[in-house]
N, C-alpha and C. Protein backbone atom coordinates (compact mmCIF):
# COMPACT_ATOMS: atom_id res chain seq x y z
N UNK A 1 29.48 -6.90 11.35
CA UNK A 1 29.55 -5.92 10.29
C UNK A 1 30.09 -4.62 10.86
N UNK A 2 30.89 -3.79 10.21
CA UNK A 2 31.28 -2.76 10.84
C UNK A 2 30.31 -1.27 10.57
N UNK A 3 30.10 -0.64 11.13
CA UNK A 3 29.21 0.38 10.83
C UNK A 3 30.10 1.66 10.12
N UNK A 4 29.51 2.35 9.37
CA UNK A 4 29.63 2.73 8.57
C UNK A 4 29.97 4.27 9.39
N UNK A 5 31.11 5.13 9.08
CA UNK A 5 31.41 6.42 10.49
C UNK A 5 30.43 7.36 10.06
N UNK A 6 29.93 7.59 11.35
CA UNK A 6 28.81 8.54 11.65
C UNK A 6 27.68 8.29 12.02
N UNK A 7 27.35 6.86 11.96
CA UNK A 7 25.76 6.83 12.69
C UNK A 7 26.53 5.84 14.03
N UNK A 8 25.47 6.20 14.35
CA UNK A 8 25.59 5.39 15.57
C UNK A 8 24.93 3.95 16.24
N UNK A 9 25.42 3.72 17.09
CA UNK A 9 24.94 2.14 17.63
C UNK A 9 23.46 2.24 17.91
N UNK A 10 22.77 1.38 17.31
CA UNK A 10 21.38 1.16 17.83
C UNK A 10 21.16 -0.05 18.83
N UNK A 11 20.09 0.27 20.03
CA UNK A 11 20.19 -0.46 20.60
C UNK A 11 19.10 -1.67 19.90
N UNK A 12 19.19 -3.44 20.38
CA UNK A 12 18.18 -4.47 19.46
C UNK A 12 16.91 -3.87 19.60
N UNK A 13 16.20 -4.53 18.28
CA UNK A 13 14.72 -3.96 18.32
C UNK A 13 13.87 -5.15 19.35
N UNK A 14 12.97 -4.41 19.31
CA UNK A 14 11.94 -5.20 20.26
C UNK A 14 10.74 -5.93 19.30
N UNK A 15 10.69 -7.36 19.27
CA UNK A 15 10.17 -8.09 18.54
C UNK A 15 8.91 -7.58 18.44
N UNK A 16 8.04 -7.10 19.49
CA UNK A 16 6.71 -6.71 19.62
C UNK A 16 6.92 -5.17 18.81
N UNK A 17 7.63 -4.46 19.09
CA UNK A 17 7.58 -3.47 18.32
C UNK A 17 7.44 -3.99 16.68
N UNK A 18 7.96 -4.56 16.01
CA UNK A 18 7.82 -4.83 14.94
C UNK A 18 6.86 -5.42 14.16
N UNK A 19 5.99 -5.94 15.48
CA UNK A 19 4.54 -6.96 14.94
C UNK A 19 3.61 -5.86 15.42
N UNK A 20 3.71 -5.38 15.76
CA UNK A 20 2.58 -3.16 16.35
C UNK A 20 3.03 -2.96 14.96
N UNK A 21 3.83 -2.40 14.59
CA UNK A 21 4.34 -1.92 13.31
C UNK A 21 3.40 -2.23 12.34
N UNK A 22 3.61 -3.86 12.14
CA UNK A 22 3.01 -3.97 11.10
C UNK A 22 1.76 -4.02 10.93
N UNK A 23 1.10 -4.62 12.40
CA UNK A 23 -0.32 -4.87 12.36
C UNK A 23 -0.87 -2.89 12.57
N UNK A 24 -0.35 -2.29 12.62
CA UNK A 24 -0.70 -0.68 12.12
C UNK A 24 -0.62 -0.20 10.65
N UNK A 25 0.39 -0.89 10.12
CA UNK A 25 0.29 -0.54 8.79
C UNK A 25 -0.65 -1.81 8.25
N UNK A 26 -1.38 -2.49 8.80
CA UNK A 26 -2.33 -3.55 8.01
C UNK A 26 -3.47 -2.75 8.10
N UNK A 27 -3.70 -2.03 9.55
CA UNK A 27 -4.84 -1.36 9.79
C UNK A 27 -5.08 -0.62 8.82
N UNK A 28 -3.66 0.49 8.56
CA UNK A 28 -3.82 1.46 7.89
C UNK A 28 -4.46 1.17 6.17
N UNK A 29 -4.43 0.22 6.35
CA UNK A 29 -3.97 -0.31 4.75
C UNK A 29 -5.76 -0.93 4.75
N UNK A 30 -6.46 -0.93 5.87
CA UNK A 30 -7.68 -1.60 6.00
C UNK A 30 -9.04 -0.18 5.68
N UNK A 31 -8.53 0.32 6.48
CA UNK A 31 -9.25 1.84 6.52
C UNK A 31 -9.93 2.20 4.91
N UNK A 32 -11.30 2.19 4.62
CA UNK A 32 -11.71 2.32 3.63
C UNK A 32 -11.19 3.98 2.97
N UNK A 33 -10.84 4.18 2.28
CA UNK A 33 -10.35 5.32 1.55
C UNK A 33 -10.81 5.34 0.03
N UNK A 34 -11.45 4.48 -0.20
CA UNK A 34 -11.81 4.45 -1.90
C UNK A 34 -10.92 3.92 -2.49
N UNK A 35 -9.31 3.18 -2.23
CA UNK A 35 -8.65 3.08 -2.53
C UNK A 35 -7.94 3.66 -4.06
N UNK A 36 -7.79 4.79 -4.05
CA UNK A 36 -7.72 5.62 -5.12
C UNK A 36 -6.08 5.08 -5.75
N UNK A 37 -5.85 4.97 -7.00
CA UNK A 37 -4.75 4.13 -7.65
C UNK A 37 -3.29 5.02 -7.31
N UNK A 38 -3.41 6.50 -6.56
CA UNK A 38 -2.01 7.02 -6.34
C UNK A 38 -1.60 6.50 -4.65
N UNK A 39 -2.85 6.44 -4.17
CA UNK A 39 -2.59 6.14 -2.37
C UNK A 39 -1.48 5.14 -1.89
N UNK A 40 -0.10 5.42 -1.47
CA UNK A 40 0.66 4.56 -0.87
C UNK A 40 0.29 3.22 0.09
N UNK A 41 1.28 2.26 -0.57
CA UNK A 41 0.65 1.39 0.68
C UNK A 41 1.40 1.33 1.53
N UNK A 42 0.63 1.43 2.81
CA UNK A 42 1.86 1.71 4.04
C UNK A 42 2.78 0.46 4.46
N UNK A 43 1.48 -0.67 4.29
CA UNK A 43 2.31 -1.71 4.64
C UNK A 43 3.37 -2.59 3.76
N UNK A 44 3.60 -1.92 3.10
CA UNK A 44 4.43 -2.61 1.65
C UNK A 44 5.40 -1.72 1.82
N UNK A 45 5.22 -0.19 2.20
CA UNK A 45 7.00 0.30 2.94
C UNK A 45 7.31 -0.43 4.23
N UNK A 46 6.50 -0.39 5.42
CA UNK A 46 6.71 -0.99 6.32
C UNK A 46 7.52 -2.61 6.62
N UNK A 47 6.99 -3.40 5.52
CA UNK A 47 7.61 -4.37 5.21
C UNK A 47 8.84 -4.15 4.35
N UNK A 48 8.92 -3.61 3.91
CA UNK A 48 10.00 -3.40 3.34
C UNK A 48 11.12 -2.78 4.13
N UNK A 49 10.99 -1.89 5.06
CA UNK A 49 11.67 -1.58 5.67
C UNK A 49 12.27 -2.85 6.95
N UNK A 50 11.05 -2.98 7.79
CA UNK A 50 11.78 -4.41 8.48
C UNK A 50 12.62 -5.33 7.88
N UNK A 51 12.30 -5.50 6.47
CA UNK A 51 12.85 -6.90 5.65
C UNK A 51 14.65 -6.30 5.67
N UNK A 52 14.70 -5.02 5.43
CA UNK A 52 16.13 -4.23 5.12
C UNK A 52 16.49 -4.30 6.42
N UNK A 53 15.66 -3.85 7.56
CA UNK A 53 16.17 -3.83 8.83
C UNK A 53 16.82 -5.06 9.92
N UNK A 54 15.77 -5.65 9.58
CA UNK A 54 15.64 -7.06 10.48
C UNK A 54 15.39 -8.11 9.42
N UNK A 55 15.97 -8.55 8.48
CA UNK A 55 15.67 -9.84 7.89
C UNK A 55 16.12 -10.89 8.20
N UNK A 56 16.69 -11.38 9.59
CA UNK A 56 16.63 -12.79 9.91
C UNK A 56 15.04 -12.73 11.15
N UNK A 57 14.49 -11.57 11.28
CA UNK A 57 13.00 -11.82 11.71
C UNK A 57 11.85 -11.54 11.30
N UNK A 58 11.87 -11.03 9.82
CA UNK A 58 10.95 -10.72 8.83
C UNK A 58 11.42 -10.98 7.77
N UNK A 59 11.12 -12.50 7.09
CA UNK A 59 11.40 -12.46 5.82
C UNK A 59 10.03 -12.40 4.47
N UNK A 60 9.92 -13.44 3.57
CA UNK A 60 8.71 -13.81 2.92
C UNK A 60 8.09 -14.48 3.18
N UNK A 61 7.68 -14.95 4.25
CA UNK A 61 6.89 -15.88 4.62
C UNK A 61 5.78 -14.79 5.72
N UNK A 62 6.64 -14.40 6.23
CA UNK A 62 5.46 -13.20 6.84
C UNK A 62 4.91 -12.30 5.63
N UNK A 63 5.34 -11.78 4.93
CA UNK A 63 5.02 -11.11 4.15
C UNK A 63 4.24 -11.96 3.16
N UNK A 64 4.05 -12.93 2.67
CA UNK A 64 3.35 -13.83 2.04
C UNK A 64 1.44 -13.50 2.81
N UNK A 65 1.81 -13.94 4.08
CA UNK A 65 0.89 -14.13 4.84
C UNK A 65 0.35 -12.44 5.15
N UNK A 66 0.58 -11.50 4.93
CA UNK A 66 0.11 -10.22 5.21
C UNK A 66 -0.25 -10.47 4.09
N UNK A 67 0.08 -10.23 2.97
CA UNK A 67 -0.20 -10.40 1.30
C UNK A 67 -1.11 -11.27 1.53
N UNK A 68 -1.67 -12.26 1.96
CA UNK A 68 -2.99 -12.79 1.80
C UNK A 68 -4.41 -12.43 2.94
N UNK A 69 -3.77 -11.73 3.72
CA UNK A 69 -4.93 -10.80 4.58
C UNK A 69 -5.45 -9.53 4.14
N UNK A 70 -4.35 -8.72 3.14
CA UNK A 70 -4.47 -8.23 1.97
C UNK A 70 -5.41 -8.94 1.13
N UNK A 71 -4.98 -9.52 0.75
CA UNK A 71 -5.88 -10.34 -0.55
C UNK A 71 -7.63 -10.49 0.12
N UNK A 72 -7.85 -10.81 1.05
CA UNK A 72 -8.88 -11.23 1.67
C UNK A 72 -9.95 -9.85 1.77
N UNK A 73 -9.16 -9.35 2.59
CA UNK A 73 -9.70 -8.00 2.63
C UNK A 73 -10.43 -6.67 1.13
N UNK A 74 -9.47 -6.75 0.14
CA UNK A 74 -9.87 -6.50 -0.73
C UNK A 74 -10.73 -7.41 -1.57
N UNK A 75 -10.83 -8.89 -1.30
CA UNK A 75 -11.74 -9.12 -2.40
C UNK A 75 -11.10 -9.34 -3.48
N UNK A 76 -9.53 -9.24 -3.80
CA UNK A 76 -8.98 -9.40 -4.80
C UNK A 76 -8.55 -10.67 -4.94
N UNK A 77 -7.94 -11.07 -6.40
CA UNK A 77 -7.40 -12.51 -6.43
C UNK A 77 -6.14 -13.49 -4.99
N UNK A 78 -6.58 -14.33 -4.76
CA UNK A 78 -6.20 -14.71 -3.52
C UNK A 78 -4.72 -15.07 -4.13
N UNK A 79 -3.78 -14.78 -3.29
CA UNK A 79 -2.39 -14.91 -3.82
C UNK A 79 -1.92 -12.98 -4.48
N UNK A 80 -2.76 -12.13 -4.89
CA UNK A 80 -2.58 -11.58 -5.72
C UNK A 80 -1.27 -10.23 -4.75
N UNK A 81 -1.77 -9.80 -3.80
CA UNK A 81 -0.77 -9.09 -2.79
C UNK A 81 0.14 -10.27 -2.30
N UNK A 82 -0.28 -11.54 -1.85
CA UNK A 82 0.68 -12.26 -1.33
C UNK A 82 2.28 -12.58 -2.36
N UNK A 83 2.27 -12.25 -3.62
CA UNK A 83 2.75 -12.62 -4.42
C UNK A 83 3.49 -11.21 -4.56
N UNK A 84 2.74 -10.42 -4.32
CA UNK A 84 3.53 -8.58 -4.96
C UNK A 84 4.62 -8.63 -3.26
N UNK A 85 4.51 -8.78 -1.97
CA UNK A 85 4.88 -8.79 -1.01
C UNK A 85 5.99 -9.75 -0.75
N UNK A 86 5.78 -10.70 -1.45
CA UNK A 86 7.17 -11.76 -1.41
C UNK A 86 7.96 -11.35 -2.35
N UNK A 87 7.66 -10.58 -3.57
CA UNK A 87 8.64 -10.53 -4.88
C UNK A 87 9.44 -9.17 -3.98
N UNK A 88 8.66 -8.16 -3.43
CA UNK A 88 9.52 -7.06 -2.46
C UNK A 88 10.13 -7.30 -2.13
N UNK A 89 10.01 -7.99 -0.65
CA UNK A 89 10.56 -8.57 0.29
C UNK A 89 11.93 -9.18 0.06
N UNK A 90 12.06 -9.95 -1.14
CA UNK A 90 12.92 -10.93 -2.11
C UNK A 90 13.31 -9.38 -2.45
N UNK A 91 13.43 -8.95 -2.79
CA UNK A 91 14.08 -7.68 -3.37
C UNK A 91 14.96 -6.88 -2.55
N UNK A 92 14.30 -6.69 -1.00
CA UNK A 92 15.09 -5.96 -0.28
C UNK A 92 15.72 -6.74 0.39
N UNK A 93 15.56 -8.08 0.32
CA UNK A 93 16.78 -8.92 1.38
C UNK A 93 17.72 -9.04 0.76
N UNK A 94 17.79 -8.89 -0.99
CA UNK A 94 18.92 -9.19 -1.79
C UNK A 94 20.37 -7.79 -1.52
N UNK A 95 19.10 -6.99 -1.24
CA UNK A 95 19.97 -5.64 -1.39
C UNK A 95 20.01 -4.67 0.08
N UNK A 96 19.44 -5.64 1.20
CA UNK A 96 19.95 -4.89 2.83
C UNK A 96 21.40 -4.68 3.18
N UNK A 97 22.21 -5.80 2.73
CA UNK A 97 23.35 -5.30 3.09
C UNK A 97 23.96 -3.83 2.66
N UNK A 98 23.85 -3.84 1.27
CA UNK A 98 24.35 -2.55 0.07
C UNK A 98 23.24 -1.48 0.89
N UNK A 99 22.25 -1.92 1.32
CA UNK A 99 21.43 -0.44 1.82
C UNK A 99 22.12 0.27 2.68
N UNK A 100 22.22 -0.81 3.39
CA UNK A 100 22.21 0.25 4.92
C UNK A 100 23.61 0.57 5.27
N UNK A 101 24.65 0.96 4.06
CA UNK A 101 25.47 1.67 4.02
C UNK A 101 25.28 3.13 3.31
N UNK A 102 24.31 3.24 2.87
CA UNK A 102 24.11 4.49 2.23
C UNK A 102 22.72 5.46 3.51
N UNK A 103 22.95 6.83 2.99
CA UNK A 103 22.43 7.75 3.78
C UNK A 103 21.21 7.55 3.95
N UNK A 104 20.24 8.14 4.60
CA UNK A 104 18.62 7.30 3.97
C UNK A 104 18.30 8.11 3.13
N UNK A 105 17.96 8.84 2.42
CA UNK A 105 17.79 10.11 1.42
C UNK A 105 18.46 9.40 0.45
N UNK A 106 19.43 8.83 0.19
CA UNK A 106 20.02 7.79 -0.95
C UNK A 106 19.41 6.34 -0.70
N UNK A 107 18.98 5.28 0.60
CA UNK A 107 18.35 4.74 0.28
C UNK A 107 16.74 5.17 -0.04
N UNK A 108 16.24 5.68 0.26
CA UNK A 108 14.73 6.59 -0.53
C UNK A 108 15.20 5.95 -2.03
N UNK A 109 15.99 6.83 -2.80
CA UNK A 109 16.52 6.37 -4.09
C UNK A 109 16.37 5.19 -4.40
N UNK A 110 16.98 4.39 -3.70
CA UNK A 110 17.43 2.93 -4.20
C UNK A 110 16.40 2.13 -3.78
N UNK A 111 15.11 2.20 -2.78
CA UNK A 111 14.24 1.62 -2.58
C UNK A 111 13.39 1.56 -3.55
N UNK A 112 12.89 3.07 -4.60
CA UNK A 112 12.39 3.38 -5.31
C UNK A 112 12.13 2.27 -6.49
N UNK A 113 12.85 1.62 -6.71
CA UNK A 113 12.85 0.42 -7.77
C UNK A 113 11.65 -0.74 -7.33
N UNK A 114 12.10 -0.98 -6.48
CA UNK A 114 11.54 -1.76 -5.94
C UNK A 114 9.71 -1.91 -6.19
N UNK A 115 9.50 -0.63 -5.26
CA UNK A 115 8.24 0.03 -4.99
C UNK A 115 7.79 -0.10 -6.26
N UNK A 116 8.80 -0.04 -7.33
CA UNK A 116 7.97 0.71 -8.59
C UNK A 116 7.62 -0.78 -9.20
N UNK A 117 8.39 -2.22 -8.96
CA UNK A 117 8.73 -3.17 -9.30
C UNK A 117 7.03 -4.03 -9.05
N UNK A 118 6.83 -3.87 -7.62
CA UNK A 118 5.86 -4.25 -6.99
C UNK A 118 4.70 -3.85 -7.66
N UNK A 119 4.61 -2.37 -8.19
CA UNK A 119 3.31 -1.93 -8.09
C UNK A 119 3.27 -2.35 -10.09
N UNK A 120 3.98 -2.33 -10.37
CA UNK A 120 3.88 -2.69 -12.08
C UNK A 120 3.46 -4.06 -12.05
N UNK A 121 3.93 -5.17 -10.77
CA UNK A 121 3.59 -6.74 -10.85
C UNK A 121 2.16 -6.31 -10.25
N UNK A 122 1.80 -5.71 -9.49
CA UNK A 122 0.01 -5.50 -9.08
C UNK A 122 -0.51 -5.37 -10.52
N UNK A 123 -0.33 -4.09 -11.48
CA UNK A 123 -0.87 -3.75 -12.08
C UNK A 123 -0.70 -4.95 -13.11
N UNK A 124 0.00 -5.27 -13.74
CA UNK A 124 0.15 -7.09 -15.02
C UNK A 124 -1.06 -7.46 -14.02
N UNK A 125 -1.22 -7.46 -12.88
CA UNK A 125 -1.92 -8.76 -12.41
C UNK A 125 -3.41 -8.35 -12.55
N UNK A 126 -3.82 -7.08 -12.51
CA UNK A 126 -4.51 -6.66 -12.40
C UNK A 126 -5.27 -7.20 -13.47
N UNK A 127 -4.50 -6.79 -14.89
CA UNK A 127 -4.55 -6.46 -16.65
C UNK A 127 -5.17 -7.97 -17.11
N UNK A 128 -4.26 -8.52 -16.61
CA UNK A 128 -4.58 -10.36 -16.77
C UNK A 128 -6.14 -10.74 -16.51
N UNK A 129 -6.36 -10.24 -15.23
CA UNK A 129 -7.71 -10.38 -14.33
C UNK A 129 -8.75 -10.02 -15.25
N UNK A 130 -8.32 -9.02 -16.32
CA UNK A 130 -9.62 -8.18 -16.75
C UNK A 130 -10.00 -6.85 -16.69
N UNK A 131 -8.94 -6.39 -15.51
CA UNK A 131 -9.45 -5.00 -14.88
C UNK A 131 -9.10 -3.95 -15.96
N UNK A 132 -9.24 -2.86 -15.79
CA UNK A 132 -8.84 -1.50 -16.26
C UNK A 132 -7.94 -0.67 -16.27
N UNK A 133 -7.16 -0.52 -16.98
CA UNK A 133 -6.03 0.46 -17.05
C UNK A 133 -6.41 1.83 -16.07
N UNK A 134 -5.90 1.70 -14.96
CA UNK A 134 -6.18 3.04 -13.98
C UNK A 134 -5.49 4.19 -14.42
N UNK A 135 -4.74 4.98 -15.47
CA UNK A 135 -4.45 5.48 -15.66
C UNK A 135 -3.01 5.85 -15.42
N UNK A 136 -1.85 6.87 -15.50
CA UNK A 136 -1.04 7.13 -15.32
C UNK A 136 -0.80 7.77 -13.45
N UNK A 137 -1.42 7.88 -13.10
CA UNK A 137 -1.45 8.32 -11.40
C UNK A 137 -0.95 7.06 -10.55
N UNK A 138 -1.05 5.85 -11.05
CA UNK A 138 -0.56 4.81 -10.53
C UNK A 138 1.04 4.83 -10.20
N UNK A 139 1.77 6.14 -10.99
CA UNK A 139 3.19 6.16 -11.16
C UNK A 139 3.44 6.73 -10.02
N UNK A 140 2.61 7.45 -9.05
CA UNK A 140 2.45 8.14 -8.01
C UNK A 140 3.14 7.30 -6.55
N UNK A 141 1.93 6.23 -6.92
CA UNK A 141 1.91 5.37 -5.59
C UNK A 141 3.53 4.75 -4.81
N UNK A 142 4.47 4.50 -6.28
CA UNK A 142 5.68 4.31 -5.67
C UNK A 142 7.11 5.70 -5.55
N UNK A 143 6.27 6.68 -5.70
CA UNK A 143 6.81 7.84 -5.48
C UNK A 143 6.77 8.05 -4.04
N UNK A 144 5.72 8.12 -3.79
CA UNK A 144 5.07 8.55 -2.15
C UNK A 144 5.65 7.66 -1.21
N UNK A 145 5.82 6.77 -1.35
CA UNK A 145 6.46 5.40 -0.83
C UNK A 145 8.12 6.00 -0.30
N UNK A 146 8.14 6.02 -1.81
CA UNK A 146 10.02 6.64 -1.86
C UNK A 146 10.16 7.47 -0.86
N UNK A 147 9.46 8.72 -1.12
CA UNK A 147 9.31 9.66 -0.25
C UNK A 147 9.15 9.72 1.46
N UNK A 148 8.42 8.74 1.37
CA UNK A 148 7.62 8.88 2.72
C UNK A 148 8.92 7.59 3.72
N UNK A 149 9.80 7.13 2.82
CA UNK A 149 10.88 6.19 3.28
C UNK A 149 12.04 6.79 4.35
N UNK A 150 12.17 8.10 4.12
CA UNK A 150 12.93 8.68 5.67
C UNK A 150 12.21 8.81 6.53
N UNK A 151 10.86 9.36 6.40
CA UNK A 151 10.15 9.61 7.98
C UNK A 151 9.69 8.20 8.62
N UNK A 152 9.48 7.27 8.01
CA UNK A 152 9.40 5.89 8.28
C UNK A 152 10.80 5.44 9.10
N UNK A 153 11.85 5.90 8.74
CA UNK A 153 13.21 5.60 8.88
C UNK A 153 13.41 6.34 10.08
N UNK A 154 13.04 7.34 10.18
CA UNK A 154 13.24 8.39 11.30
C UNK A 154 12.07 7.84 12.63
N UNK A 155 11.15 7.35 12.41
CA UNK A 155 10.34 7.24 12.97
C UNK A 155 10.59 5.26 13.81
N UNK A 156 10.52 4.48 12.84
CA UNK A 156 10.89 3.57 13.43
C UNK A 156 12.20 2.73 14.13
N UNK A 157 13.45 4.13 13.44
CA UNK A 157 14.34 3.22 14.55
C UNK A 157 14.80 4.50 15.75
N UNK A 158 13.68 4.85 15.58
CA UNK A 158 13.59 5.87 17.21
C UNK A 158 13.68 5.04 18.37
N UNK A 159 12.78 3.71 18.82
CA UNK A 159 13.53 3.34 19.87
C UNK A 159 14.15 2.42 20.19
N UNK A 160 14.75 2.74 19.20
CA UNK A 160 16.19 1.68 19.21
C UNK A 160 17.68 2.39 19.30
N UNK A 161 17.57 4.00 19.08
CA UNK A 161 18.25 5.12 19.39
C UNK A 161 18.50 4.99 20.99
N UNK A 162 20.13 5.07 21.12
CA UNK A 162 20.76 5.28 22.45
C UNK A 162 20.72 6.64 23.06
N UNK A 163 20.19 7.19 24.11
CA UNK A 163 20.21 7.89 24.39
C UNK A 163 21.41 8.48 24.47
N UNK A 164 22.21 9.94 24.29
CA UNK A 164 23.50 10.32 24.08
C UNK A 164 24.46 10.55 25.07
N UNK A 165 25.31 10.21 25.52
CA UNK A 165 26.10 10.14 26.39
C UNK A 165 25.72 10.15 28.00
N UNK A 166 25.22 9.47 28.41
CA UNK A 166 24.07 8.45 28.94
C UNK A 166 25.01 8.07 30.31
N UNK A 167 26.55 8.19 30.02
CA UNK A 167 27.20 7.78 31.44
C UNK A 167 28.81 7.83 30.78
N UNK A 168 29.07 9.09 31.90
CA UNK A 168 30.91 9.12 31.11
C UNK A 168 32.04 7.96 31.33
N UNK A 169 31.77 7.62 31.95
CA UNK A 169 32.49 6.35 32.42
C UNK A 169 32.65 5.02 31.56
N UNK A 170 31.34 4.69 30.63
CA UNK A 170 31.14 3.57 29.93
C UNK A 170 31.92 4.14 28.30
N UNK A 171 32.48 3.03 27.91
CA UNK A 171 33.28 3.65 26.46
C UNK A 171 31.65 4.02 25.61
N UNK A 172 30.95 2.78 25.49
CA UNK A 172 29.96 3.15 24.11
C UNK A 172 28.69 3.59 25.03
């Protein structure tokens, strides 16, 4: 694929970096907080981001399987995250190529669907179950997501960033 002028070559990611990643955003996602209906889920950007980044080593099948340690953990219907995490996942592998030609501040934008896609299939699933209309703050949760999608971006392909002119002699 040719890169797009102005960013630069990243060096490959490190497989272990990506399974730290996620098993941090599982943690994060474990951490009792009351789970209040605007709170981002970290690991549903996180996956999402690998899936855009690296999707011949994170597809739905990992994400299936987080989605049901999810599920476990909350106590919620079994399948019920495993199912919101594959329909993502399926979402951003359709559309990694078209991403990661745009700026990240424009993908933020275009991720945004997604996020919002996911959290409307939580909530049907919820509705079905019985539960309660949590109110309009739920519109939140894939905002913050959006948002919080460059420093995620900035943050995880930090070391995969080449250090800058590193040796005059070598072309790249």
């Amino acid at each position: 694929m040719i890169m797009p002028r102005g960013q630069p070559l990243l060096l490959p990611v490190n497989p272990a970096f990506i399974v730290s990643s996620l098993v941090v955003g599982l943690a994060i996602n474990f951490v009792p907080l009351g789970r209040v209906v605007w709170m981002p889920d970290i690991l549903m950007l996180l996956l999402t981001f690998w899936v855009v980044h690296q999707p011949q080593r994170i597809g739905m099948g990992i994400a299936f399987m987080l989605g049901l340690c999810m599920d476990v953990h909350q106590s919620s219907w079994l399948g019920q995250h495993a199912l919101i995490y594959a329909v993502l996942s399926f979402g951003a592998m359709s559309m990694h190529r078209r991403l990661l030609w745009f700026s990240v501040p424009s993908q933020a934008l275009q991720v945004f669907p997604l996020f919002l896609l996911a959290h409307a299939v939580e909530l049907l699933l919820r509705m079905v179950g019985g539960g309660i209309f949590p109110g309009f703050w739920g519109l939140l949760a894939p905002m913050l997501e959006a948002l919080l999608w460059p420093l995620a971006s900035w943050v995880l392909l930090a070391p995969q960033r080449r250090p800058p002119d590193r040796d005059e002699n070598r072309p790249l």
